[in-house]
C-alpha atoms as a PDB file:
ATOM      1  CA  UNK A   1      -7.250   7.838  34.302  1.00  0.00           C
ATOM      2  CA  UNK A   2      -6.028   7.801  30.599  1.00  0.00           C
ATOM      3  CA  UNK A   3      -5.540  11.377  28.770  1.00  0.00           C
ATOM      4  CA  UNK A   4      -2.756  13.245  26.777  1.00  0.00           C
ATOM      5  CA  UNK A   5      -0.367  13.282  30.128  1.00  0.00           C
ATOM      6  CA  UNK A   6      -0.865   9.114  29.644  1.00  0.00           C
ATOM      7  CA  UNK A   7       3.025   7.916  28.946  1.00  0.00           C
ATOM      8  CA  UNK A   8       2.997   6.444  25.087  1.00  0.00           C
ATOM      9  CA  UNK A   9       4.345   3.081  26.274  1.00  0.00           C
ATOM     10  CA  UNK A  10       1.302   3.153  28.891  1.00  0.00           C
ATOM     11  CA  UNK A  11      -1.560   3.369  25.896  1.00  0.00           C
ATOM     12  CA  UNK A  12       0.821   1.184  23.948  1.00  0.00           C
ATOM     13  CA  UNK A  13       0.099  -1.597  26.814  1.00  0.00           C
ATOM     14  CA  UNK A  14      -3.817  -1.593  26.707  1.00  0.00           C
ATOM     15  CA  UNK A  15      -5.507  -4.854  24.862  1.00  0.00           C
ATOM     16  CA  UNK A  16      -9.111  -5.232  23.502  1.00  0.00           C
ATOM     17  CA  UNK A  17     -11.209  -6.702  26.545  1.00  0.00           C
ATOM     18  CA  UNK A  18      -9.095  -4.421  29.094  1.00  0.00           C
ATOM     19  CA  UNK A  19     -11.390  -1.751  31.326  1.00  0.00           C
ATOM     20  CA  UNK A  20     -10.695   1.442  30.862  1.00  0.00           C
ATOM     21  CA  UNK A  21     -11.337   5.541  32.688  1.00  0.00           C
ATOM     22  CA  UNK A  22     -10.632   8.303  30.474  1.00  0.00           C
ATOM     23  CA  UNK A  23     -11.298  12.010  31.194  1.00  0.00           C
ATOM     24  CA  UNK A  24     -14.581  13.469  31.260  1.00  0.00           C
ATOM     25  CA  UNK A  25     -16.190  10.187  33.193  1.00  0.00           C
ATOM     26  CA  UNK A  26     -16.202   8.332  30.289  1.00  0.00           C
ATOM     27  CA  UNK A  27     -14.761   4.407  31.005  1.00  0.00           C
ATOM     28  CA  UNK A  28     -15.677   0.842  29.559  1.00  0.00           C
ATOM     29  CA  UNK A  29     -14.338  -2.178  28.037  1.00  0.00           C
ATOM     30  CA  UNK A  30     -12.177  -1.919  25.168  1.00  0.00           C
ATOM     31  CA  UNK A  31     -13.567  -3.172  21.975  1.00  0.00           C
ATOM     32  CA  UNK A  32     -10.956  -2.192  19.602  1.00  0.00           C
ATOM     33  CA  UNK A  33      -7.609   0.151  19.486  1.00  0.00           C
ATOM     34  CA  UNK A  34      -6.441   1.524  16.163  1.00  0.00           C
ATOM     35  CA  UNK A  35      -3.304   3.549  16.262  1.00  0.00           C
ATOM     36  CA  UNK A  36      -2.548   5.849  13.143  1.00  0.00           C
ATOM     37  CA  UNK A  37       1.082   7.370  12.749  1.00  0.00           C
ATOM     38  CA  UNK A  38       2.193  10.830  11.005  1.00  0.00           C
ATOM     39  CA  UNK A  39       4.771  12.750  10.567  1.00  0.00           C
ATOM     40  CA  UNK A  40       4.194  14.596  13.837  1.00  0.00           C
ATOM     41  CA  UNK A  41       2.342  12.181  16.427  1.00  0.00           C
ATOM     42  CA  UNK A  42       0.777   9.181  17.339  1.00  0.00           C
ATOM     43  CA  UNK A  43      -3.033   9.119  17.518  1.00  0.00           C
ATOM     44  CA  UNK A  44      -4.507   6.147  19.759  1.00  0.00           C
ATOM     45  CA  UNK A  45      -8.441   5.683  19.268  1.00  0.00           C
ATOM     46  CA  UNK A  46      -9.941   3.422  21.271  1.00  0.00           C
ATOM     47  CA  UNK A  47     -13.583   2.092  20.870  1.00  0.00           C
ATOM     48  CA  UNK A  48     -15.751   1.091  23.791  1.00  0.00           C
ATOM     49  CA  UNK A  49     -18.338  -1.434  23.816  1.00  0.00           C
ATOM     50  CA  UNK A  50     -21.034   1.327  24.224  1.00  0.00           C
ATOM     51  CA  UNK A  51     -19.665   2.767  20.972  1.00  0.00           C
ATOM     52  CA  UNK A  52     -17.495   5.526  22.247  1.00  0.00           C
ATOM     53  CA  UNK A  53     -14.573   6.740  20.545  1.00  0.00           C
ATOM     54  CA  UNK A  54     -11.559   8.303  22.726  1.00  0.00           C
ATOM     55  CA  UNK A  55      -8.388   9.851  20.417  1.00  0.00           C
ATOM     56  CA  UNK A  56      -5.822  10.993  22.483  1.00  0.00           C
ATOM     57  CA  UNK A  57      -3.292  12.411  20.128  1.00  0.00           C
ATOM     58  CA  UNK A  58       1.028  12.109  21.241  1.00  0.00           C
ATOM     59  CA  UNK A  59       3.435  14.593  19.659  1.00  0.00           C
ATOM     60  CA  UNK A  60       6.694  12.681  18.275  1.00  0.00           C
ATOM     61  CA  UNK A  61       9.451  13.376  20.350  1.00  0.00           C
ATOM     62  CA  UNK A  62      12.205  14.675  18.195  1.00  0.00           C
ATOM     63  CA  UNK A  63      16.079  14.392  18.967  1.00  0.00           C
END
């Protein structure tokens, strides 16, 4: 099951054509992953080949 308790390096590992369960029942085949960078975290979005969009948003950790 892949949600905001999901370790970074674990979303980091997922390709395009990998099968995927996120929260709320919601799974499928990964058509594409775009991960944008700020200041403050990482956002993953992944798009499924039904068209669903899943952002799960990481805080930076900061030493």
């Amino acid at each position: 099951m892949i949600n905001q308790d999901t370790p970074t390096s674990t979303l980091l590992s997922f390709k395009i054509g990998d099968a995927a369960d996120f929260e709320k029942g919601i799974s499928g085949i990964i058509e594409d992953i775009l991960i944008q960078e700020t200041d403050q975290y990482l956002a993953f979005i992944f798009t499924l080949t039904t068209g669903e969009e899943i952002q799960i948003k990481k805080m930076r950790q900061v030493c």
